[in-house]
PDB file of N, CA and C in Angstrom:
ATOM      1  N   UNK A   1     -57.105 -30.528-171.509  1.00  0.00           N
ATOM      2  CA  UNK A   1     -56.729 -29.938-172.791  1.00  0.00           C
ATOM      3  C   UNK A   1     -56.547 -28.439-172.658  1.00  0.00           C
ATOM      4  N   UNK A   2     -57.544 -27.830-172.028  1.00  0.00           N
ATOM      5  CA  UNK A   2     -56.949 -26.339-171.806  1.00  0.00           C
ATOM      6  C   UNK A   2     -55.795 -25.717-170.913  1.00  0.00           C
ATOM      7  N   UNK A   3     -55.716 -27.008-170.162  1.00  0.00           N
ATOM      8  CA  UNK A   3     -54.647 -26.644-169.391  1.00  0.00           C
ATOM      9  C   UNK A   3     -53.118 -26.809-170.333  1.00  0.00           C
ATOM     10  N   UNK A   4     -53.405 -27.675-171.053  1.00  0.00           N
ATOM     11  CA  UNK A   4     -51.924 -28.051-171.622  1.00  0.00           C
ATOM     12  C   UNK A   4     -52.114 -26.920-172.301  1.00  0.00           C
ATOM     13  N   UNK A   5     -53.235 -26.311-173.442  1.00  0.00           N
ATOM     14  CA  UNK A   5     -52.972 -24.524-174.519  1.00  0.00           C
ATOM     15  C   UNK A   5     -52.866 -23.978-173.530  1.00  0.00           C
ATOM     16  N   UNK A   6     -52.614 -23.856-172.660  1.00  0.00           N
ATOM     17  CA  UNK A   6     -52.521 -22.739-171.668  1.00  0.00           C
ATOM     18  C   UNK A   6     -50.609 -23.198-170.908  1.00  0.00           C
ATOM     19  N   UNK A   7     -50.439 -23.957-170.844  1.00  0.00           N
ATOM     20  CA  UNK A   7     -48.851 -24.264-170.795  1.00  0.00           C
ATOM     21  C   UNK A   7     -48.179 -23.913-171.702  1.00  0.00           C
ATOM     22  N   UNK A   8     -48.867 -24.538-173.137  1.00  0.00           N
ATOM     23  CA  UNK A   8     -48.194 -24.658-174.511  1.00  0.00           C
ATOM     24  C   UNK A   8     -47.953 -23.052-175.158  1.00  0.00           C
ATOM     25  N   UNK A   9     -48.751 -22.173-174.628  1.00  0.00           N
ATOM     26  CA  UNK A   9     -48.909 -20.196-174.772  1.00  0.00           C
ATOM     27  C   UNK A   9     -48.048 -20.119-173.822  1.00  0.00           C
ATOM     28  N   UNK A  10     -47.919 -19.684-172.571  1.00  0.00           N
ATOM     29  CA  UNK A  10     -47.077 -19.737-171.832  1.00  0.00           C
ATOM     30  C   UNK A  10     -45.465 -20.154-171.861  1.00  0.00           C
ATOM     31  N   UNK A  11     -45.557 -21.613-172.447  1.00  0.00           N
ATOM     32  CA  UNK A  11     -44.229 -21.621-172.786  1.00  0.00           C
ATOM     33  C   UNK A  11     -43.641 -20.936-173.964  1.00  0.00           C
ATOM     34  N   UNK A  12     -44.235 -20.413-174.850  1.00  0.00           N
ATOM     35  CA  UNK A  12     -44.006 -20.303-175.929  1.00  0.00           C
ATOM     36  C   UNK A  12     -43.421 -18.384-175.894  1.00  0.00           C
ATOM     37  N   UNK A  13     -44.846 -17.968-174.809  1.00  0.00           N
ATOM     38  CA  UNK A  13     -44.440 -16.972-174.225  1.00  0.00           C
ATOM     39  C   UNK A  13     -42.847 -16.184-173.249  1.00  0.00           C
ATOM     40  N   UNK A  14     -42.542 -17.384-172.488  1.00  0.00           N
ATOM     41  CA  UNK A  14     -41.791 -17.653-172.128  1.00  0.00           C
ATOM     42  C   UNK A  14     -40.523 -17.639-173.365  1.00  0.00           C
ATOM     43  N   UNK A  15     -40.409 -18.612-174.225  1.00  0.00           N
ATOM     44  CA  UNK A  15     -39.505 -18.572-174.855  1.00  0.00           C
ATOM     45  C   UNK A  15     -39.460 -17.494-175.625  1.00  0.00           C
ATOM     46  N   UNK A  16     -40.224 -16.792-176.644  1.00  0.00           N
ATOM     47  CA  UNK A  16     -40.327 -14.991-176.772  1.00  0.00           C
ATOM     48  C   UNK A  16     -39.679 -14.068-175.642  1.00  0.00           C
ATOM     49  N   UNK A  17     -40.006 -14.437-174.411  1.00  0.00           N
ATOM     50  CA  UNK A  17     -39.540 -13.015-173.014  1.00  0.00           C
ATOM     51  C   UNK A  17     -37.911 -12.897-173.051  1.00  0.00           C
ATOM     52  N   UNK A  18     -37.424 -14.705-173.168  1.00  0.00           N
ATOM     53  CA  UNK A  18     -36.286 -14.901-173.513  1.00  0.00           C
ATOM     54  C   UNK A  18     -35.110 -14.549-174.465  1.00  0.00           C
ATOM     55  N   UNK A  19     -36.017 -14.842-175.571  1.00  0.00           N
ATOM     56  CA  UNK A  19     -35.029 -14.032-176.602  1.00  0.00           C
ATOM     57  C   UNK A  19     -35.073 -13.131-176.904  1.00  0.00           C
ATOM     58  N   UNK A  20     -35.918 -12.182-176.414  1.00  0.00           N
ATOM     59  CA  UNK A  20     -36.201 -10.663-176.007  1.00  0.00           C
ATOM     60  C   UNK A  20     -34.792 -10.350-175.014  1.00  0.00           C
ATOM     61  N   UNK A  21     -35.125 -10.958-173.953  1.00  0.00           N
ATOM     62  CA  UNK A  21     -34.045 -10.760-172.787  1.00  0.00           C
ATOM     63  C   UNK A  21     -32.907 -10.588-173.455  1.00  0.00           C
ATOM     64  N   UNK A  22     -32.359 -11.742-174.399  1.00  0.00           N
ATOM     65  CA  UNK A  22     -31.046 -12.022-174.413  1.00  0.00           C
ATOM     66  C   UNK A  22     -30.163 -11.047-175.420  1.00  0.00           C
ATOM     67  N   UNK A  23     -31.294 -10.542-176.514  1.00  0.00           N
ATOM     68  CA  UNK A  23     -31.353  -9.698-177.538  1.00  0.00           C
ATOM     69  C   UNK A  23     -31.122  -7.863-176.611  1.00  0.00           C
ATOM     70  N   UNK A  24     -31.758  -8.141-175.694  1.00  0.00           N
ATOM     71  CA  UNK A  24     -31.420  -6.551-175.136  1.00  0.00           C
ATOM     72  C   UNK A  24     -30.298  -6.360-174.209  1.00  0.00           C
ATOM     73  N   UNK A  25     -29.595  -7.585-173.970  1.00  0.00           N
ATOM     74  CA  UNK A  25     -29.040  -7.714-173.286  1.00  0.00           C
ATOM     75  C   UNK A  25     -27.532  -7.806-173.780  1.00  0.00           C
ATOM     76  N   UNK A  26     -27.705  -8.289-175.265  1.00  0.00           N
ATOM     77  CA  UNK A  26     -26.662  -8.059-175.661  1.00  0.00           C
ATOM     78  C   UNK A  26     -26.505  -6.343-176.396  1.00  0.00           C
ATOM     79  N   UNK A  27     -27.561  -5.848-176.367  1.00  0.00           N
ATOM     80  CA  UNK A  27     -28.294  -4.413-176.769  1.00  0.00           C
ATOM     81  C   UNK A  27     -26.890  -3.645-175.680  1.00  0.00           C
ATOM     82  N   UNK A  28     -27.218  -4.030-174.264  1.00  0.00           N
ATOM     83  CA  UNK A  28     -26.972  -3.504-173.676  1.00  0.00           C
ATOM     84  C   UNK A  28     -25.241  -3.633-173.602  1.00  0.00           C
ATOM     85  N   UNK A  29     -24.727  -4.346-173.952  1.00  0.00           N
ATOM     86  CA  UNK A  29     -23.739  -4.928-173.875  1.00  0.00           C
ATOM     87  C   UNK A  29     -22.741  -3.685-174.850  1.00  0.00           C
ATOM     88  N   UNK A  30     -23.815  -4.038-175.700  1.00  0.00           N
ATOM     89  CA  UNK A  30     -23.392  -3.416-177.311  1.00  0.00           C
ATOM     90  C   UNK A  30     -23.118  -1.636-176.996  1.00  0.00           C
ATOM     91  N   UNK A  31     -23.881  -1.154-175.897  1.00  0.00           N
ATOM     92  CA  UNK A  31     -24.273   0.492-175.686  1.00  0.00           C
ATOM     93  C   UNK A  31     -22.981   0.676-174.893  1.00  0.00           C
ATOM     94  N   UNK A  32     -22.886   0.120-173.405  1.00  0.00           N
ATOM     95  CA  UNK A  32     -21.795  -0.021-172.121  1.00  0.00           C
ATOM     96  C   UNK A  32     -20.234   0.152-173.303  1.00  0.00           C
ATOM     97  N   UNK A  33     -19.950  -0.766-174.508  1.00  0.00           N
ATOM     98  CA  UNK A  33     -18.700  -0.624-175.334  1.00  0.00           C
ATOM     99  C   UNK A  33     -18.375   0.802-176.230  1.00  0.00           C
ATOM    100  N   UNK A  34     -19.573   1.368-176.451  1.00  0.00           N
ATOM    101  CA  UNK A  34     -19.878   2.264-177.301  1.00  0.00           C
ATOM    102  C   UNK A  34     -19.382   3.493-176.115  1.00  0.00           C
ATOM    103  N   UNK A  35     -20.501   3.394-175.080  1.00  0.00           N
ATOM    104  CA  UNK A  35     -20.460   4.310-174.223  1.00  0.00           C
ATOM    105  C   UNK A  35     -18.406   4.913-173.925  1.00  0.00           C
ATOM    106  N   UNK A  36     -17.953   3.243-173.336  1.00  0.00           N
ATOM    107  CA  UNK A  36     -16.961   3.165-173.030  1.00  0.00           C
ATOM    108  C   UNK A  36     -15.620   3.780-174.264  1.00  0.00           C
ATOM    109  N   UNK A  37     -15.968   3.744-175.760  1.00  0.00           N
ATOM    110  CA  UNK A  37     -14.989   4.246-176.812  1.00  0.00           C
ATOM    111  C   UNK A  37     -15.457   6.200-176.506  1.00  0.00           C
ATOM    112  N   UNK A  38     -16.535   6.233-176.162  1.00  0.00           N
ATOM    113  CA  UNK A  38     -16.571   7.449-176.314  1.00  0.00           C
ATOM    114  C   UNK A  38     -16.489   8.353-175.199  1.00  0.00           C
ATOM    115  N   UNK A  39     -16.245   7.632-174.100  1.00  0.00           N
ATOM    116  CA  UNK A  39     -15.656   8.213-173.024  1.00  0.00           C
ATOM    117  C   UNK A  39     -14.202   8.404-173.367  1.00  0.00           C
ATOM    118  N   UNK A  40     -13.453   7.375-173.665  1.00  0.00           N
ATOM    119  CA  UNK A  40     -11.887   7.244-174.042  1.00  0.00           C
ATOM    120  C   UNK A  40     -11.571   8.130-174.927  1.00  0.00           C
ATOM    121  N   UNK A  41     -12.284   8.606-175.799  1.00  0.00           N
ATOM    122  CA  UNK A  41     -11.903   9.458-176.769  1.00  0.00           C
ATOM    123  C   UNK A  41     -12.281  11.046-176.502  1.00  0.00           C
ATOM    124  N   UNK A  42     -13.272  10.960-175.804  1.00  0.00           N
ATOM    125  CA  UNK A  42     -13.542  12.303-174.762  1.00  0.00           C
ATOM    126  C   UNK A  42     -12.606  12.209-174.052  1.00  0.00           C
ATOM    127  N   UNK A  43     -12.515  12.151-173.081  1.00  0.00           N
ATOM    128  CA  UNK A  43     -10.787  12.114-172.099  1.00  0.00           C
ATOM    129  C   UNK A  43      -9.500  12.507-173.436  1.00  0.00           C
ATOM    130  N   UNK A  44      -9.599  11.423-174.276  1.00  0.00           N
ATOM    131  CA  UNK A  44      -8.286  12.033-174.881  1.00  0.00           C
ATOM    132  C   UNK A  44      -7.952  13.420-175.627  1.00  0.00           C
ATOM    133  N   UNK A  45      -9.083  13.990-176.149  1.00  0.00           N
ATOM    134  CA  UNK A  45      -9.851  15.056-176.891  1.00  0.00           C
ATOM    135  C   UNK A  45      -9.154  16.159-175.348  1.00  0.00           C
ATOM    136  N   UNK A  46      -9.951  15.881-174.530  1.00  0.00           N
ATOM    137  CA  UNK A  46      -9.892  16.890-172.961  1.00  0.00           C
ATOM    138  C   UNK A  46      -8.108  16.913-172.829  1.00  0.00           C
ATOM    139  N   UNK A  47      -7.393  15.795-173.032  1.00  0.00           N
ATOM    140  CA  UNK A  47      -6.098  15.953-172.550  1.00  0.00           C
ATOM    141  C   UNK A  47      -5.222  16.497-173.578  1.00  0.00           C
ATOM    142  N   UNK A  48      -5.809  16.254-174.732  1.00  0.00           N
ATOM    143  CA  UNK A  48      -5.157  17.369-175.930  1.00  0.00           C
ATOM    144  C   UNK A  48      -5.392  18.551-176.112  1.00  0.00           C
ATOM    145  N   UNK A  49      -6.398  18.872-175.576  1.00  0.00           N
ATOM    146  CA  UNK A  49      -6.459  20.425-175.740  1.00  0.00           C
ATOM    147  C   UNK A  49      -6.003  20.642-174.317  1.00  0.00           C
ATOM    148  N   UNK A  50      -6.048  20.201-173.151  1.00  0.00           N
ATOM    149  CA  UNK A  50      -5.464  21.052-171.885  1.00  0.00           C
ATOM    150  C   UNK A  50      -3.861  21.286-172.134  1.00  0.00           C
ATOM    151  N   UNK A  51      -3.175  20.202-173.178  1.00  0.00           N
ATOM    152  CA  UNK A  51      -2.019  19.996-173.282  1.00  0.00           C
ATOM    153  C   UNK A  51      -1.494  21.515-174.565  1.00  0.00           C
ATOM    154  N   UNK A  52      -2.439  22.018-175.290  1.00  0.00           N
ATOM    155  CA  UNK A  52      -2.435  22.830-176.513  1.00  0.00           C
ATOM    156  C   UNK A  52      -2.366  24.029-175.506  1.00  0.00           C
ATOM    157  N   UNK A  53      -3.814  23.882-175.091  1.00  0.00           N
ATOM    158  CA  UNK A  53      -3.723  25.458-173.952  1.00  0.00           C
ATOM    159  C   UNK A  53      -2.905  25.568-172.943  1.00  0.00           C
ATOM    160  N   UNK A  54      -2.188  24.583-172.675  1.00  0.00           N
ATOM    161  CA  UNK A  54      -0.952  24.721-171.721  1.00  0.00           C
ATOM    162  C   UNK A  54       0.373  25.106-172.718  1.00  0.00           C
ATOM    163  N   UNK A  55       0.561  24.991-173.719  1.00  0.00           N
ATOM    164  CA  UNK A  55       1.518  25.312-174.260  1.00  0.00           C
ATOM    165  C   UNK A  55       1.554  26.522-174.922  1.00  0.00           C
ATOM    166  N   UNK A  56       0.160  27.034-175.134  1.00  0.00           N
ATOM    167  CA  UNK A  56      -0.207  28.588-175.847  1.00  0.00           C
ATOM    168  C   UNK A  56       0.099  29.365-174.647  1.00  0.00           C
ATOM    169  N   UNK A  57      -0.240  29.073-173.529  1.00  0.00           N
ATOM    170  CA  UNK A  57      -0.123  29.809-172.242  1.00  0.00           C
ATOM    171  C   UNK A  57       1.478  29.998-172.326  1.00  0.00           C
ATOM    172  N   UNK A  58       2.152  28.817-172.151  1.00  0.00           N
ATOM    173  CA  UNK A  58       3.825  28.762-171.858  1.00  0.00           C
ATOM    174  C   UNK A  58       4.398  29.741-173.057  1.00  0.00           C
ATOM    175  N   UNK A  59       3.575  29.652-174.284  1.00  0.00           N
ATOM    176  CA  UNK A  59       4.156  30.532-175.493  1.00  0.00           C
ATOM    177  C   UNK A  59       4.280  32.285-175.180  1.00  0.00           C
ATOM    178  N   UNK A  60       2.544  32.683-174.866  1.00  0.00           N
ATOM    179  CA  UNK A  60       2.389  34.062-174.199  1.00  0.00           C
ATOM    180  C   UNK A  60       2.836  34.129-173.821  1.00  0.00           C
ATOM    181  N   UNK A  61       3.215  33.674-172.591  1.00  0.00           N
ATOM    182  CA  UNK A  61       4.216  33.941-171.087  1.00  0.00           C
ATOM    183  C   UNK A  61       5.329  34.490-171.442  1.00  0.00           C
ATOM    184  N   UNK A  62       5.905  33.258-172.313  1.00  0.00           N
ATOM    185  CA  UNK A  62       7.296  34.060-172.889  1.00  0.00           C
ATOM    186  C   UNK A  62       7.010  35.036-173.582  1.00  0.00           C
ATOM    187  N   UNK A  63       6.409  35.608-174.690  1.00  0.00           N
ATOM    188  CA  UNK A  63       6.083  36.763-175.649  1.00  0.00           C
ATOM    189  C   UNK A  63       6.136  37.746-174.663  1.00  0.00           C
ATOM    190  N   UNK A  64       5.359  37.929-173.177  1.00  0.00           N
ATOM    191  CA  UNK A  64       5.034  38.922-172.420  1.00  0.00           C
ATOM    192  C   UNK A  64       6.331  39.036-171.496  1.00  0.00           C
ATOM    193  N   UNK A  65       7.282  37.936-171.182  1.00  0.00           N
ATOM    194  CA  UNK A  65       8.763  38.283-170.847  1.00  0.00           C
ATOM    195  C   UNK A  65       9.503  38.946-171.784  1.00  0.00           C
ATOM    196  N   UNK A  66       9.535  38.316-172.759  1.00  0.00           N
ATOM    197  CA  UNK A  66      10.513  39.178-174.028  1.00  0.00           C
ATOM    198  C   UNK A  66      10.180  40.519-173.674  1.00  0.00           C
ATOM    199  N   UNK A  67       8.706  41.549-174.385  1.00  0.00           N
ATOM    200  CA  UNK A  67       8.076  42.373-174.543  1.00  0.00           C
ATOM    201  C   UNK A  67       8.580  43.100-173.273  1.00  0.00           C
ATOM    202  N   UNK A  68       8.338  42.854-172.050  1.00  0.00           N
ATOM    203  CA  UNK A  68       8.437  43.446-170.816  1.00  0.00           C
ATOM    204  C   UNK A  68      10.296  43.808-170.630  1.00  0.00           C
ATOM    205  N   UNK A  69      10.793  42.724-171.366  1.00  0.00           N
ATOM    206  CA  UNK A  69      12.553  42.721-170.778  1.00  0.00           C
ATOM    207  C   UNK A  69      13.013  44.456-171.939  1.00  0.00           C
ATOM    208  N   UNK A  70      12.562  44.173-172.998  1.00  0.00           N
ATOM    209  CA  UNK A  70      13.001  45.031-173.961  1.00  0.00           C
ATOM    210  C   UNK A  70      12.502  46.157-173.513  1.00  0.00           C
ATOM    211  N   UNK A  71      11.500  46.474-172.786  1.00  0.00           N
ATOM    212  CA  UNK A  71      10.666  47.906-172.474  1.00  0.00           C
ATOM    213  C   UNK A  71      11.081  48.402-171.252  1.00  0.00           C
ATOM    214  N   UNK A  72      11.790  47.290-170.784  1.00  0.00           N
ATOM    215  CA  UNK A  72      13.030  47.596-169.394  1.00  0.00           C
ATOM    216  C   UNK A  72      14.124  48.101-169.942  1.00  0.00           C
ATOM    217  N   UNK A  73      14.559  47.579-170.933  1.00  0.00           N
ATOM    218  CA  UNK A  73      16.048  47.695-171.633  1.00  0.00           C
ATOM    219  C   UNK A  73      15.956  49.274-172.018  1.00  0.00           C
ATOM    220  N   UNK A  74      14.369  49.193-173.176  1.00  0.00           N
ATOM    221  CA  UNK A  74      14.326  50.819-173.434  1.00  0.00           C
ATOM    222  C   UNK A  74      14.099  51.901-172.891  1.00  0.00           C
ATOM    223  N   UNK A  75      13.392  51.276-171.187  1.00  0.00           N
ATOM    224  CA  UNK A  75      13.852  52.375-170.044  1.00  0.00           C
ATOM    225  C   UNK A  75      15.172  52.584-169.824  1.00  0.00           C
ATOM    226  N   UNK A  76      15.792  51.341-169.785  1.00  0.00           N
ATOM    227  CA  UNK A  76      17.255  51.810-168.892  1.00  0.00           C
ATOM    228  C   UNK A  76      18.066  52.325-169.544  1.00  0.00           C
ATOM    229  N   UNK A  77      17.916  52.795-171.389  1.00  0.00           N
ATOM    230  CA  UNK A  77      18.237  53.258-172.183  1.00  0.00           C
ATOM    231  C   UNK A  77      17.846  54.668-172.341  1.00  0.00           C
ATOM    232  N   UNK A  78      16.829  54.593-171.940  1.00  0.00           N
ATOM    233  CA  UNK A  78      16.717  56.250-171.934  1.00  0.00           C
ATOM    234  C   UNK A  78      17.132  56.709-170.851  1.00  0.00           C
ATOM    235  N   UNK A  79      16.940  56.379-169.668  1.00  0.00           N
ATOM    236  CA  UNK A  79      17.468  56.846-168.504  1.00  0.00           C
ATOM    237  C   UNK A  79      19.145  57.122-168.890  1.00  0.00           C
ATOM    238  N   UNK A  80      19.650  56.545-169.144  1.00  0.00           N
ATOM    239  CA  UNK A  80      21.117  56.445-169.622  1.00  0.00           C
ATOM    240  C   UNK A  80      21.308  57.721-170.338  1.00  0.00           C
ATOM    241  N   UNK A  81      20.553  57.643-171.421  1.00  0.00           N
ATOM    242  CA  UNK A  81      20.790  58.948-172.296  1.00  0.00           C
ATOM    243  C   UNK A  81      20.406  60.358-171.746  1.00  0.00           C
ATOM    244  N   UNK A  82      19.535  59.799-171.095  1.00  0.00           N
ATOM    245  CA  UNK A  82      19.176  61.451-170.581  1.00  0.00           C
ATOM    246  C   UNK A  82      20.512  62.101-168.877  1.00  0.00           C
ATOM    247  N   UNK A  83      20.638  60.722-168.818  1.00  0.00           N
ATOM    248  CA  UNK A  83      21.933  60.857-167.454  1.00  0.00           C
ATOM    249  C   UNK A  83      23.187  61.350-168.171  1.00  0.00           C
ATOM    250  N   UNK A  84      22.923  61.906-170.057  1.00  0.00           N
ATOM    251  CA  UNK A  84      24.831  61.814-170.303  1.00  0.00           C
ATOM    252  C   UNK A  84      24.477  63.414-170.840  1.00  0.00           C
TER     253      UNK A  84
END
């Protein structure tokens, strides 16, 4: 008789460890998908702004060609005037 309450705890135990297991396991399941949306959306976040600051860059660039061509122009303009 004590041997069988002592199976009958045990199994019972057993079946508790189990649906523990299966419960964290889908826990885990549940975190790995989560993890995985918020990696994807980090990456996409990272490739929109490298894509923003690549285009603010390409914007300056030009602003600082313009700026530079005209301050050439208004050298070679004065040089001119002062050559007449």
């Amino acid at each position: 008789e004590t041997l069988q309450r002592e199976k009958d705890v045990l199994s019972s135990d057993n079946v508790k460890l189990n649906n523990v297991n299966g419960k964290l396991q889908a826990l885990c399941k549940e975190l790995q998908k989560q993890n995985k949306t918020v990696l994807d959306q980090s990456k996409l976040v990272t490739s929109e702004e490298n894509e923003r600051r690549k285009e603010m860059h390409e914007k300056f660039a030009g602003q600082l060609k313009d700026v530079q061509e005209r301050m050439d122009q208004q050298e070679q303009d004065r040089v001119k005037s002062l050559e007449e």
